[in-house]
PDB file of N, CA and C in Angstrom:
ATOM      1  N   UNK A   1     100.467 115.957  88.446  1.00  0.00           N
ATOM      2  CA  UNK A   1     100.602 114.572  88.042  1.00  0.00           C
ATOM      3  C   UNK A   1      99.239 113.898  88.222  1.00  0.00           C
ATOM      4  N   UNK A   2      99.016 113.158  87.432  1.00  0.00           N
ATOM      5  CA  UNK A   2      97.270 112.759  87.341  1.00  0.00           C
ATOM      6  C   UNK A   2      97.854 111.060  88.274  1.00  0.00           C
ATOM      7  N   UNK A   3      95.760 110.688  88.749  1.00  0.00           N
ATOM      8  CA  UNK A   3      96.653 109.661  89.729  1.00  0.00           C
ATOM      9  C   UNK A   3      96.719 108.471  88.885  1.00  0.00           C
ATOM     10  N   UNK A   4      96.546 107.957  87.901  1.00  0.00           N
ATOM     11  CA  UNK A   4      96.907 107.283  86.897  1.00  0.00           C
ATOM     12  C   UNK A   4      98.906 107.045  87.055  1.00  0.00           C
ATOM     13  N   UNK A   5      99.268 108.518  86.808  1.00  0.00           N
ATOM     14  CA  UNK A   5     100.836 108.625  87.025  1.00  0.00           C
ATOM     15  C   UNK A   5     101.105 108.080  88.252  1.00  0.00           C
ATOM     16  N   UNK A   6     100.565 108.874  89.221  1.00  0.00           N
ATOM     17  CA  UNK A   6     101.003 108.370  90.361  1.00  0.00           C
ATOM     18  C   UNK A   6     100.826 107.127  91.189  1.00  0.00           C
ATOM     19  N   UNK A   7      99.915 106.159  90.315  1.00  0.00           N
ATOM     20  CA  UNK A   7      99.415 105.224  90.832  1.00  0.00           C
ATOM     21  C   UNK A   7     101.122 103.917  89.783  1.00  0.00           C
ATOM     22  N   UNK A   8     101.466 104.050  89.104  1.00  0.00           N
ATOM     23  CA  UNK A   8     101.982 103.296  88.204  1.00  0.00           C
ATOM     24  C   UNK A   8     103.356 103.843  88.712  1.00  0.00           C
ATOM     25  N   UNK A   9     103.764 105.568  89.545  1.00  0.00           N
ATOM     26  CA  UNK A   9     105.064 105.682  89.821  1.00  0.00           C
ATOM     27  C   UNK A   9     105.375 104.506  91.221  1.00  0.00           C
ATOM     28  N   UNK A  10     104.108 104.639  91.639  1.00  0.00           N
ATOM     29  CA  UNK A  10     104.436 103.696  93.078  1.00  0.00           C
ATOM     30  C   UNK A  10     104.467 102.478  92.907  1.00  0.00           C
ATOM     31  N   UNK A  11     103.838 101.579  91.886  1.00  0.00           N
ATOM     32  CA  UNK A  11     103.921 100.685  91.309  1.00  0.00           C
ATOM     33  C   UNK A  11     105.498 100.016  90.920  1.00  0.00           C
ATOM     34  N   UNK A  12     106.186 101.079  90.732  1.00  0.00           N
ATOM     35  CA  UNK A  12     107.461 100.822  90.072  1.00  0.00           C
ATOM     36  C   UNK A  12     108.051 101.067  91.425  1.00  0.00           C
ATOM     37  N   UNK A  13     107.462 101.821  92.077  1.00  0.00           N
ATOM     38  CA  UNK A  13     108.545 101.709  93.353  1.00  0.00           C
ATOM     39  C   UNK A  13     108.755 100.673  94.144  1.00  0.00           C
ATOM     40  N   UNK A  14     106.997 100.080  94.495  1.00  0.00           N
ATOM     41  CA  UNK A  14     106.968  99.206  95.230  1.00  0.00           C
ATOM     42  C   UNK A  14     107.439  97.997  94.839  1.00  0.00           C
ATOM     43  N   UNK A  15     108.056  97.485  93.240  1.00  0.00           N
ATOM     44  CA  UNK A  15     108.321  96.521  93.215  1.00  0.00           C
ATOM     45  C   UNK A  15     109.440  96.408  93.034  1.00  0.00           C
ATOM     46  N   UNK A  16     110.181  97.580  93.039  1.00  0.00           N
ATOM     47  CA  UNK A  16     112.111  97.394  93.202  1.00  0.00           C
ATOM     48  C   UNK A  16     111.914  97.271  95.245  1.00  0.00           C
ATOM     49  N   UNK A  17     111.245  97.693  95.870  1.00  0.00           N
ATOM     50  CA  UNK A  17     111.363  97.542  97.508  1.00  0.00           C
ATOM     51  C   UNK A  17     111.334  95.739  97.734  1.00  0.00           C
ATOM     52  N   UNK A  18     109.995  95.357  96.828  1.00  0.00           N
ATOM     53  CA  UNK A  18     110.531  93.288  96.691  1.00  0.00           C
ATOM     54  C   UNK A  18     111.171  93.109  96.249  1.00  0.00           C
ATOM     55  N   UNK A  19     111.580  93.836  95.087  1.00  0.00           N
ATOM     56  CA  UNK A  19     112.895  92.785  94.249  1.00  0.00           C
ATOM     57  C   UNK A  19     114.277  92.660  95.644  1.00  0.00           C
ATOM     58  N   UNK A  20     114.328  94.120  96.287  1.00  0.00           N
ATOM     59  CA  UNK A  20     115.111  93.757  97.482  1.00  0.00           C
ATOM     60  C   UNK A  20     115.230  93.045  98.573  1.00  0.00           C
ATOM     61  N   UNK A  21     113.604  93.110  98.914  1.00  0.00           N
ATOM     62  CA  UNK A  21     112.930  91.917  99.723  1.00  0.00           C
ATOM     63  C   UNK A  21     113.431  90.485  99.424  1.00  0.00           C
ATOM     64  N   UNK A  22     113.236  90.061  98.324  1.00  0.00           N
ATOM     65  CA  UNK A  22     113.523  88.883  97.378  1.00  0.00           C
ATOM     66  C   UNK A  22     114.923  88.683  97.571  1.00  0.00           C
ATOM     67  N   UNK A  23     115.967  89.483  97.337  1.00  0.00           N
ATOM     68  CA  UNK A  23     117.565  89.421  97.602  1.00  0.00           C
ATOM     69  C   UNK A  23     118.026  89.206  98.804  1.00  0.00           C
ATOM     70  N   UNK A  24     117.049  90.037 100.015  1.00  0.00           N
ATOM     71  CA  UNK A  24     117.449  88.971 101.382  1.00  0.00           C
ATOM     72  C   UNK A  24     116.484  87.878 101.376  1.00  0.00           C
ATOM     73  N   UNK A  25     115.556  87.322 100.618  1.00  0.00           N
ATOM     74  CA  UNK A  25     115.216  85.646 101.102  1.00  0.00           C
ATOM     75  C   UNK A  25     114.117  85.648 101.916  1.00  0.00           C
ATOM     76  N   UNK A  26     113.069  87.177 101.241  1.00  0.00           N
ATOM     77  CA  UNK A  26     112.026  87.375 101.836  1.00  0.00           C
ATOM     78  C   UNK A  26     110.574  86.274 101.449  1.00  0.00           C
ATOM     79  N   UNK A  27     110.038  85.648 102.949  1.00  0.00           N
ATOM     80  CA  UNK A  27     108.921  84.683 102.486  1.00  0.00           C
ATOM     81  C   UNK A  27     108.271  85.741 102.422  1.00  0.00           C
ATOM     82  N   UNK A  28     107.531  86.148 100.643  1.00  0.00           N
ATOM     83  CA  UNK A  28     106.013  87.046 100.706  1.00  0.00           C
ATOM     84  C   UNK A  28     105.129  86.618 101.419  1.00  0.00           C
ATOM     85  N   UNK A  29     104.752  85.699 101.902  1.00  0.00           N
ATOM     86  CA  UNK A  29     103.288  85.041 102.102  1.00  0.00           C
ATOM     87  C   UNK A  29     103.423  85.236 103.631  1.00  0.00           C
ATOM     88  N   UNK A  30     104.431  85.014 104.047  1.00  0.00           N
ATOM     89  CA  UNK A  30     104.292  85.464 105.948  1.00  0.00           C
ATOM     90  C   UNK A  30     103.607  86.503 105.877  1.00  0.00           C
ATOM     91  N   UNK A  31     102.721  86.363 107.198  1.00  0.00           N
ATOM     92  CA  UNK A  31     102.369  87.926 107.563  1.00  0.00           C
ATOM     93  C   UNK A  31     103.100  88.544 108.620  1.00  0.00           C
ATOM     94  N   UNK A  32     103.097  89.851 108.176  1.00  0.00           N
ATOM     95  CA  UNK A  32     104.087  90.687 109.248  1.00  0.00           C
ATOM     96  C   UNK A  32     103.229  92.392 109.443  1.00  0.00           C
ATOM     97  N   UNK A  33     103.530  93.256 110.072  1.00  0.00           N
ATOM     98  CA  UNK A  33     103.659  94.462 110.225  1.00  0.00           C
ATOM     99  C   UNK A  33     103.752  94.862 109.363  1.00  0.00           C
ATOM    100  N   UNK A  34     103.294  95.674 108.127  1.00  0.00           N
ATOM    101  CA  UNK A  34     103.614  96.919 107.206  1.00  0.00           C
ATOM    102  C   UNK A  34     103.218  98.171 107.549  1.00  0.00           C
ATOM    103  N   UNK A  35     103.752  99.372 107.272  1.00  0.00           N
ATOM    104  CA  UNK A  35     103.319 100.633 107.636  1.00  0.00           C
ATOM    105  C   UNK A  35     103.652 101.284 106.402  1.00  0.00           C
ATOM    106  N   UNK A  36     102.635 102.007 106.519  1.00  0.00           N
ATOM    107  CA  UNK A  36     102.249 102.775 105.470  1.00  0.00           C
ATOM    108  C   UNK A  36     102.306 104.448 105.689  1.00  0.00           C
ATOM    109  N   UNK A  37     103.031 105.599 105.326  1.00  0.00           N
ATOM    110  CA  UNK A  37     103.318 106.773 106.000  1.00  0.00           C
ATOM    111  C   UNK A  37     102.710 108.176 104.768  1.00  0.00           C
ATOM    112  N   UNK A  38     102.183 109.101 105.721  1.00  0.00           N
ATOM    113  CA  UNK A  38     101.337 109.942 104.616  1.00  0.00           C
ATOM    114  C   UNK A  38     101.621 111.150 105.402  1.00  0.00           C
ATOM    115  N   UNK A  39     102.452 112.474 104.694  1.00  0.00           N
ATOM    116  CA  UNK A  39     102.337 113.628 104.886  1.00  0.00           C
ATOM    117  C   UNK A  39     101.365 114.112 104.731  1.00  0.00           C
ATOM    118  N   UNK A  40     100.870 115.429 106.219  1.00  0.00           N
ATOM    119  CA  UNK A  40     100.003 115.841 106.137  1.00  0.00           C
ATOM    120  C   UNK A  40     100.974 117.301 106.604  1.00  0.00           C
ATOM    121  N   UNK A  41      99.860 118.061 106.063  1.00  0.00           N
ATOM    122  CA  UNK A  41     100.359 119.612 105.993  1.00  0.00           C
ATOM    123  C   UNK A  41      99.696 120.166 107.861  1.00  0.00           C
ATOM    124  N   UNK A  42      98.882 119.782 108.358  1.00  0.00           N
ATOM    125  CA  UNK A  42      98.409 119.925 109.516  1.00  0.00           C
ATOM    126  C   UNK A  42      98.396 118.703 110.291  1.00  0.00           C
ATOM    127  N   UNK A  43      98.007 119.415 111.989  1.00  0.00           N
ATOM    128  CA  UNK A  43      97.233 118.059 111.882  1.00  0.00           C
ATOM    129  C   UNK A  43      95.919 117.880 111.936  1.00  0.00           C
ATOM    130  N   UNK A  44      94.947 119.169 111.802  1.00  0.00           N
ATOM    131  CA  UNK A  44      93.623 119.257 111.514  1.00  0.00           C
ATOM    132  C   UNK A  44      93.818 117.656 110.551  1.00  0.00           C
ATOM    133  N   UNK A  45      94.513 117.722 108.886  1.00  0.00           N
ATOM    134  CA  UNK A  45      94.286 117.026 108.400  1.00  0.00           C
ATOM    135  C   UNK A  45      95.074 115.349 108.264  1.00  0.00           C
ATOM    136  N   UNK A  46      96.324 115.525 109.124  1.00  0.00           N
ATOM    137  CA  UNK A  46      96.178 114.556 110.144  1.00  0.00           C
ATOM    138  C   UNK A  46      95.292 113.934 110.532  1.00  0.00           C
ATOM    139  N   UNK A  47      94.507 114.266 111.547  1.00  0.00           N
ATOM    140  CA  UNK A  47      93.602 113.706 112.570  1.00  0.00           C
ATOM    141  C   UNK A  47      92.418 113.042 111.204  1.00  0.00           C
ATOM    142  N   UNK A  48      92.263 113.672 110.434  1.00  0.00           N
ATOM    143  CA  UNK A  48      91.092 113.549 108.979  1.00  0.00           C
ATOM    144  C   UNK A  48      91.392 112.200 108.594  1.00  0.00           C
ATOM    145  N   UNK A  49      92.714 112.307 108.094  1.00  0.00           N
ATOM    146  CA  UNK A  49      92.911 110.789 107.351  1.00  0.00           C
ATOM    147  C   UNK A  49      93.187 109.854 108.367  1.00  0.00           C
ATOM    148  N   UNK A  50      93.746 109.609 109.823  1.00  0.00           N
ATOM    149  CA  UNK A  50      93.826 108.838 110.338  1.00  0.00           C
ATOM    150  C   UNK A  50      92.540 108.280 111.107  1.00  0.00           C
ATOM    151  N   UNK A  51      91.309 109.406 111.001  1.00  0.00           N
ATOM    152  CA  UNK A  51      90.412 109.128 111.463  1.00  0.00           C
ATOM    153  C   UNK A  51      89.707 108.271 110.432  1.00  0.00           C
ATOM    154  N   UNK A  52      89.527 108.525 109.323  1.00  0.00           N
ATOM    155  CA  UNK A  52      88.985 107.754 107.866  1.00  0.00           C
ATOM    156  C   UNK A  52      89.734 106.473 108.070  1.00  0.00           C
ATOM    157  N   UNK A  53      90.869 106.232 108.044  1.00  0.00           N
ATOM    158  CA  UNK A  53      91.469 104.386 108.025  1.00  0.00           C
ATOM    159  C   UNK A  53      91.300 104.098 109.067  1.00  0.00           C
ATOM    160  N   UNK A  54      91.553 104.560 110.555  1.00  0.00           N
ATOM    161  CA  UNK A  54      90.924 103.643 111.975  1.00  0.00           C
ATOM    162  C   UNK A  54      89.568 103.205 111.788  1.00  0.00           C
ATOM    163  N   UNK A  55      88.438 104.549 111.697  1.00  0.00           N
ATOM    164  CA  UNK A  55      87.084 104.363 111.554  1.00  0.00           C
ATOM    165  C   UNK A  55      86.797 102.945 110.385  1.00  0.00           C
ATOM    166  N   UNK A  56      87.085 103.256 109.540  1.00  0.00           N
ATOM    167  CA  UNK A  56      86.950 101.626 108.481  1.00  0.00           C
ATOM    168  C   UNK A  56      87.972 100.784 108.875  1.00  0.00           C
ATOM    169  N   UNK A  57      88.336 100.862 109.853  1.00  0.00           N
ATOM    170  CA  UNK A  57      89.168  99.366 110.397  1.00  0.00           C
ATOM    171  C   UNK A  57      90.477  99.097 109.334  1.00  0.00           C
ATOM    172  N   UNK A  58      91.287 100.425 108.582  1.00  0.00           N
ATOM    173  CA  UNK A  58      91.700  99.582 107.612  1.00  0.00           C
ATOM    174  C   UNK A  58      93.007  99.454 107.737  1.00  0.00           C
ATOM    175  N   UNK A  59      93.210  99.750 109.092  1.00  0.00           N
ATOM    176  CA  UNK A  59      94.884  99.803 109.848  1.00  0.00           C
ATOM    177  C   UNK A  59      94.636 100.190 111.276  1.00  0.00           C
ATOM    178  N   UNK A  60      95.499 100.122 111.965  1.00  0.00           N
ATOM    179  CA  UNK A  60      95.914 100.288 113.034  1.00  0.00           C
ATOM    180  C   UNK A  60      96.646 102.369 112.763  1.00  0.00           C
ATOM    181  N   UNK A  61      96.084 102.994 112.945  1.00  0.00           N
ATOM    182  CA  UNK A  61      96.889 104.932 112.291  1.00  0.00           C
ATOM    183  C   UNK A  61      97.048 105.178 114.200  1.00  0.00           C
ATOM    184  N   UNK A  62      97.836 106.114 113.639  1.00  0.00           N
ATOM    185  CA  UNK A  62      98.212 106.595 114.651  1.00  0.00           C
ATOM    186  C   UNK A  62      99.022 108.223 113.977  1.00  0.00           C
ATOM    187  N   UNK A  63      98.726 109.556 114.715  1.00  0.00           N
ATOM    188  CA  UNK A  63      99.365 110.541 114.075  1.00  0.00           C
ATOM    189  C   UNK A  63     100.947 111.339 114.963  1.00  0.00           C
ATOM    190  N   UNK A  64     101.826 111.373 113.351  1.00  0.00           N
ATOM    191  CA  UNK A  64     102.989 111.708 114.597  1.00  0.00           C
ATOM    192  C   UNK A  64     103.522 112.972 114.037  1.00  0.00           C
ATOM    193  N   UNK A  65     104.369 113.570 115.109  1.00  0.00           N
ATOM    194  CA  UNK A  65     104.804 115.171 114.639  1.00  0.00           C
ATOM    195  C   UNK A  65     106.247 114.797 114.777  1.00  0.00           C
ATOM    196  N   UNK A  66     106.747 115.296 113.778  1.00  0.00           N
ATOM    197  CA  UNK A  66     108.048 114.842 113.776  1.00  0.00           C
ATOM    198  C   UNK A  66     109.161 116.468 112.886  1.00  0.00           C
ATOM    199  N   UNK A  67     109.895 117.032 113.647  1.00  0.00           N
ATOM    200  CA  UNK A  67     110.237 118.250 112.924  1.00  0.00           C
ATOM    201  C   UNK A  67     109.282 119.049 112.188  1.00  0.00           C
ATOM    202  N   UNK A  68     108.627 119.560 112.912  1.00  0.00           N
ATOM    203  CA  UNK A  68     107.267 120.179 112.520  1.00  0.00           C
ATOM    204  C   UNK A  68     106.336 119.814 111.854  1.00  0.00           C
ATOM    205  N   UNK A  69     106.217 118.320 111.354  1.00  0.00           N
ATOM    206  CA  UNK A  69     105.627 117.841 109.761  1.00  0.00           C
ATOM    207  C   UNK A  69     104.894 116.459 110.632  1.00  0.00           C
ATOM    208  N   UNK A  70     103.892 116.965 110.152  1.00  0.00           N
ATOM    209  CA  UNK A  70     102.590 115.776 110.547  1.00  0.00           C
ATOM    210  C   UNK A  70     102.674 114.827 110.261  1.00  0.00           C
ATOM    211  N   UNK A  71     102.868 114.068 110.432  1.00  0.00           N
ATOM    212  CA  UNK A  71     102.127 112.101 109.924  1.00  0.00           C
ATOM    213  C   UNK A  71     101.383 111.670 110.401  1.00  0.00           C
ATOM    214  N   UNK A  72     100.846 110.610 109.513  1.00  0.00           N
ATOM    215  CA  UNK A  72      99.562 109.354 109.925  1.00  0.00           C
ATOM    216  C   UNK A  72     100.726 108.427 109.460  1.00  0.00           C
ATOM    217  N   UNK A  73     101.148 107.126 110.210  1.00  0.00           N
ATOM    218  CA  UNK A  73     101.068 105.673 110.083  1.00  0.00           C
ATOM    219  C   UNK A  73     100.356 104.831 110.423  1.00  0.00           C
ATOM    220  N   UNK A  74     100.251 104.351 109.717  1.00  0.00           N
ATOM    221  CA  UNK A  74      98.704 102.975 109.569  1.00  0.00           C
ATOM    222  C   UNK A  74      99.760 101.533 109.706  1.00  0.00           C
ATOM    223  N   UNK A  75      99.617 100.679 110.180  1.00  0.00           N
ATOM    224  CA  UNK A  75     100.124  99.490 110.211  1.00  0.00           C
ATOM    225  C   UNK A  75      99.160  98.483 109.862  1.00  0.00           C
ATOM    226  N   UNK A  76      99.488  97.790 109.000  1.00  0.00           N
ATOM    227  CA  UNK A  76      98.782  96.784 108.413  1.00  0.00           C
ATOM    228  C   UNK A  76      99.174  95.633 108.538  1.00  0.00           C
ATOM    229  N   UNK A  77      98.724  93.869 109.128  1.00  0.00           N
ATOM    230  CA  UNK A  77      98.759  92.626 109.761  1.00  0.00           C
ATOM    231  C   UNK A  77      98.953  92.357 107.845  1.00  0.00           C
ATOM    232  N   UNK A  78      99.558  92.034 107.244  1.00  0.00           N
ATOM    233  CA  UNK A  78      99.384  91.657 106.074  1.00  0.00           C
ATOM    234  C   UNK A  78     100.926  90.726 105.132  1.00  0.00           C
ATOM    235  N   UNK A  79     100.576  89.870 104.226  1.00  0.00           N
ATOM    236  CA  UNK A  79     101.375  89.526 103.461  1.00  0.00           C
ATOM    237  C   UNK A  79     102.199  90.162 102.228  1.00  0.00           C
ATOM    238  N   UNK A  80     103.071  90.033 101.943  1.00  0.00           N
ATOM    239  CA  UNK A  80     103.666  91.390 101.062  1.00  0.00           C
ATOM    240  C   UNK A  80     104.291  90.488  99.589  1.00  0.00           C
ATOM    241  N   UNK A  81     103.125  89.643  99.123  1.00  0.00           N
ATOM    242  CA  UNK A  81     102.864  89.160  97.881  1.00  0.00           C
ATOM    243  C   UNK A  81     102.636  90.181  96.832  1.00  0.00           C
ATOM    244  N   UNK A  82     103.189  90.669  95.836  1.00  0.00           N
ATOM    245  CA  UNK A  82     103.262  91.273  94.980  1.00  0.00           C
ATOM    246  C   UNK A  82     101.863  92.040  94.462  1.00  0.00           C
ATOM    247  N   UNK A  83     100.758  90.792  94.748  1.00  0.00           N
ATOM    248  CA  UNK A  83      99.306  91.677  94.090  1.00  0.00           C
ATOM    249  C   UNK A  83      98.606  91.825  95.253  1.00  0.00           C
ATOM    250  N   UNK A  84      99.175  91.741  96.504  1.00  0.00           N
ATOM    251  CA  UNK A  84      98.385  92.198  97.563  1.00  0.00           C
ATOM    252  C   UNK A  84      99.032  93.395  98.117  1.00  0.00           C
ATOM    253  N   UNK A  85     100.815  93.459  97.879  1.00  0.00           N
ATOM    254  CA  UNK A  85     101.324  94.748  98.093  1.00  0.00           C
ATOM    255  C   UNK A  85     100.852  95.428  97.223  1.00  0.00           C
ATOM    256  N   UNK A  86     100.504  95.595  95.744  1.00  0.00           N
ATOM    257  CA  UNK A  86     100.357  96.970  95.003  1.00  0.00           C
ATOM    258  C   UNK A  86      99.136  97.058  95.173  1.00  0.00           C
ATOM    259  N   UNK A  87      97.979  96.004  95.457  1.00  0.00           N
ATOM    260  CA  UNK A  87      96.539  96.500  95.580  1.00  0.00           C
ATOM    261  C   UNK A  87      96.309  97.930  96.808  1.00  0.00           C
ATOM    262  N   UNK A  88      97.150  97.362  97.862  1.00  0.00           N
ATOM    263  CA  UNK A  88      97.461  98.115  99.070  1.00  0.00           C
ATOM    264  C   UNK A  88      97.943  99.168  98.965  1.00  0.00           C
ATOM    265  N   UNK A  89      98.953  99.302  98.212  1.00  0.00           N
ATOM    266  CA  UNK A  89      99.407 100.747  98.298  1.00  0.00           C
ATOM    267  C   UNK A  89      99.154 101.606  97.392  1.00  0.00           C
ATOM    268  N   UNK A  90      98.255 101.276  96.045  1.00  0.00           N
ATOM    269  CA  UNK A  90      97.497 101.470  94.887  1.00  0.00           C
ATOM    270  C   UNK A  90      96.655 102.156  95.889  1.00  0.00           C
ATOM    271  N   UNK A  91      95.981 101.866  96.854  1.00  0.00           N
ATOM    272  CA  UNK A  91      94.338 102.170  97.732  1.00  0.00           C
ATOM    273  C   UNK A  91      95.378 103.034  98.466  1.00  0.00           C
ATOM    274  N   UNK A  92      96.468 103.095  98.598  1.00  0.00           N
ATOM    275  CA  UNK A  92      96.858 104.545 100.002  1.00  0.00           C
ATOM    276  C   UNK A  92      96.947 105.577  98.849  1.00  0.00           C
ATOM    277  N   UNK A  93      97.564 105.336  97.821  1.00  0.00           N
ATOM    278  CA  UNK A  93      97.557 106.482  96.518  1.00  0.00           C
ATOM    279  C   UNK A  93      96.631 107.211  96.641  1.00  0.00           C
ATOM    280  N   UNK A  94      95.793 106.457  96.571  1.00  0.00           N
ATOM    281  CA  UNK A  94      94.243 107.099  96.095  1.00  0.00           C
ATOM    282  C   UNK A  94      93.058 107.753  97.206  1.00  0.00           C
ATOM    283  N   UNK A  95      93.640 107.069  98.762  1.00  0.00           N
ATOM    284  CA  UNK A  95      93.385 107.803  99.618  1.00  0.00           C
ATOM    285  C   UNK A  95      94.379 109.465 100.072  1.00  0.00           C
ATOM    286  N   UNK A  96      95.490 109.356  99.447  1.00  0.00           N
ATOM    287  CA  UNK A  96      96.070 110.615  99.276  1.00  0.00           C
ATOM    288  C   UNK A  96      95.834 111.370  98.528  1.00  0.00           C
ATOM    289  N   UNK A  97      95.079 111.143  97.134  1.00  0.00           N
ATOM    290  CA  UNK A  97      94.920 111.697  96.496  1.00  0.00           C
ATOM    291  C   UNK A  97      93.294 112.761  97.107  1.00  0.00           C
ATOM    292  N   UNK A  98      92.161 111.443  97.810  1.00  0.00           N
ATOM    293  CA  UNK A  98      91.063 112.062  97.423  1.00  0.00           C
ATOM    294  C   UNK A  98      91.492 113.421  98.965  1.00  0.00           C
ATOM    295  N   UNK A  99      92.087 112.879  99.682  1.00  0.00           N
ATOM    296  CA  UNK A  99      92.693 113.587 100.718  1.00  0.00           C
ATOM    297  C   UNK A  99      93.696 115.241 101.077  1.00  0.00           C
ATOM    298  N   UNK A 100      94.157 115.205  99.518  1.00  0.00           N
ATOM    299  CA  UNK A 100      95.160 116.032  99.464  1.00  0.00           C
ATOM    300  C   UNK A 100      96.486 115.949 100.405  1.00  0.00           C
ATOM    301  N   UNK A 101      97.040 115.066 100.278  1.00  0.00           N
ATOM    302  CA  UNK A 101      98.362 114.640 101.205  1.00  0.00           C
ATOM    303  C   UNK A 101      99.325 113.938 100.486  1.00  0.00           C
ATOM    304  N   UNK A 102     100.385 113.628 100.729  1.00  0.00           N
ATOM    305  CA  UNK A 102     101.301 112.988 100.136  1.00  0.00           C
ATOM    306  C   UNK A 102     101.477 111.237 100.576  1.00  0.00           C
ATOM    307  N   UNK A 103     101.563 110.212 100.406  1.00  0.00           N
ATOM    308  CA  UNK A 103     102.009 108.609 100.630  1.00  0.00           C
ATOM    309  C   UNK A 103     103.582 109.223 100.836  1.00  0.00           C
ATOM    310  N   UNK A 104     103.955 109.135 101.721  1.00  0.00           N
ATOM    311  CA  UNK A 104     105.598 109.122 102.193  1.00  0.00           C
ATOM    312  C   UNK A 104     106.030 107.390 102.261  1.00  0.00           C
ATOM    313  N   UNK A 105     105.382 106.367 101.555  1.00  0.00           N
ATOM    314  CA  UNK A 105     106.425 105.437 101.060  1.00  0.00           C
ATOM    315  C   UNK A 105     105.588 104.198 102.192  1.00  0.00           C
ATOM    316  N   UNK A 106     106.684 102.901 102.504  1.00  0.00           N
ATOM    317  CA  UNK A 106     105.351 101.954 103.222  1.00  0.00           C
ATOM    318  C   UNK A 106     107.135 101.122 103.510  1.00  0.00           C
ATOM    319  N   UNK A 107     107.024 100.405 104.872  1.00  0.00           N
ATOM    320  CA  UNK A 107     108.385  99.290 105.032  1.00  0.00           C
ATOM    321  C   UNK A 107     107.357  98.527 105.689  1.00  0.00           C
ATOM    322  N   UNK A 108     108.489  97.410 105.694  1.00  0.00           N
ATOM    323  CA  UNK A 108     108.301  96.324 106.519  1.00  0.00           C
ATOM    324  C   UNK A 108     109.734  95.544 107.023  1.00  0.00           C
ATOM    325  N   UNK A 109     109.367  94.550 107.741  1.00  0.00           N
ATOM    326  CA  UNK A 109     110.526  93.533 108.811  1.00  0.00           C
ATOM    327  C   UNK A 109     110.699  92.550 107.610  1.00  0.00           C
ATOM    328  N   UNK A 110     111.633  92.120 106.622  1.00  0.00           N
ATOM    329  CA  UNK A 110     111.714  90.507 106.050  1.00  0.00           C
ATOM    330  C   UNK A 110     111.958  89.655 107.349  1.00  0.00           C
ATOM    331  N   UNK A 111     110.650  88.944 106.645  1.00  0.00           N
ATOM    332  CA  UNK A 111     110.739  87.407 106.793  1.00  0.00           C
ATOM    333  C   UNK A 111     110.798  85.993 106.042  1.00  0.00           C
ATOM    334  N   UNK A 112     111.738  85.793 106.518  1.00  0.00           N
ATOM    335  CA  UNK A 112     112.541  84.533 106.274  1.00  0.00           C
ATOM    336  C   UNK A 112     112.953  83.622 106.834  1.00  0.00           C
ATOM    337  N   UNK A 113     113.237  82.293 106.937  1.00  0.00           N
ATOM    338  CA  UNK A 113     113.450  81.495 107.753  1.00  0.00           C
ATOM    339  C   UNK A 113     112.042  80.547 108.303  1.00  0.00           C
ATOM    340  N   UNK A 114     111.930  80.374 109.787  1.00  0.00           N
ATOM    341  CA  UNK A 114     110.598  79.207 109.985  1.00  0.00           C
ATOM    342  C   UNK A 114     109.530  80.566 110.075  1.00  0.00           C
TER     343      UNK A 114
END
């Protein structure tokens, strides 16, 4: 799949995850916690990509082993406005891509209310 595809499949993903957001009475513009989750086949390459987003400051990563299968989660202080969520997860695409790893998907807490 070229990352063109894969950049436009997540695209479509990430914006049925707001349209749900939106159905509980989510304020986009709060900032909250997002995490962002990326299979890694090791954790040689583990330690690689979580070292690349700590080192540029571009999350909070941390690597976890979970049923034999590596992860990096990155947590991101951020608003989950429509062109700041897909810019964001458009840029984890593409860090999976130059990486060779998979984006295992991104949540967050709605907020709503004060």
């Amino acid at each position: 799949m070229s990352v063109i595809s894969k950049l436009m499949e997540a695209s479509e993903a990430d914006t049925d995850v707001l349209r749900r957001l939106d159905s509980d009475g989510d304020d986009f513009s709060k900032f909250r916690e997002v995490d962002f989750t990326f299979k890694c086949a090791s954790e040689e390459k583990a330690d690689t990509v979580a070292g690349f987003l700590g080192d540029y400051q571009y999350g909070k990563t941390s690597v976890l082993l979970e049923d034999e299968q590596y992860f990096v989660q990155v947590l991101i202080d951020m608003p989950v406005t429509q062109n700041i969520l897909l810019c964001v997860s458009g840029f984890m695409v593409c860090i999976a891509e130059l990486y060779n790893v998979e984006v295992d998907g991104w949540g967050c807490i709605a907020q709503n209310g004060t």
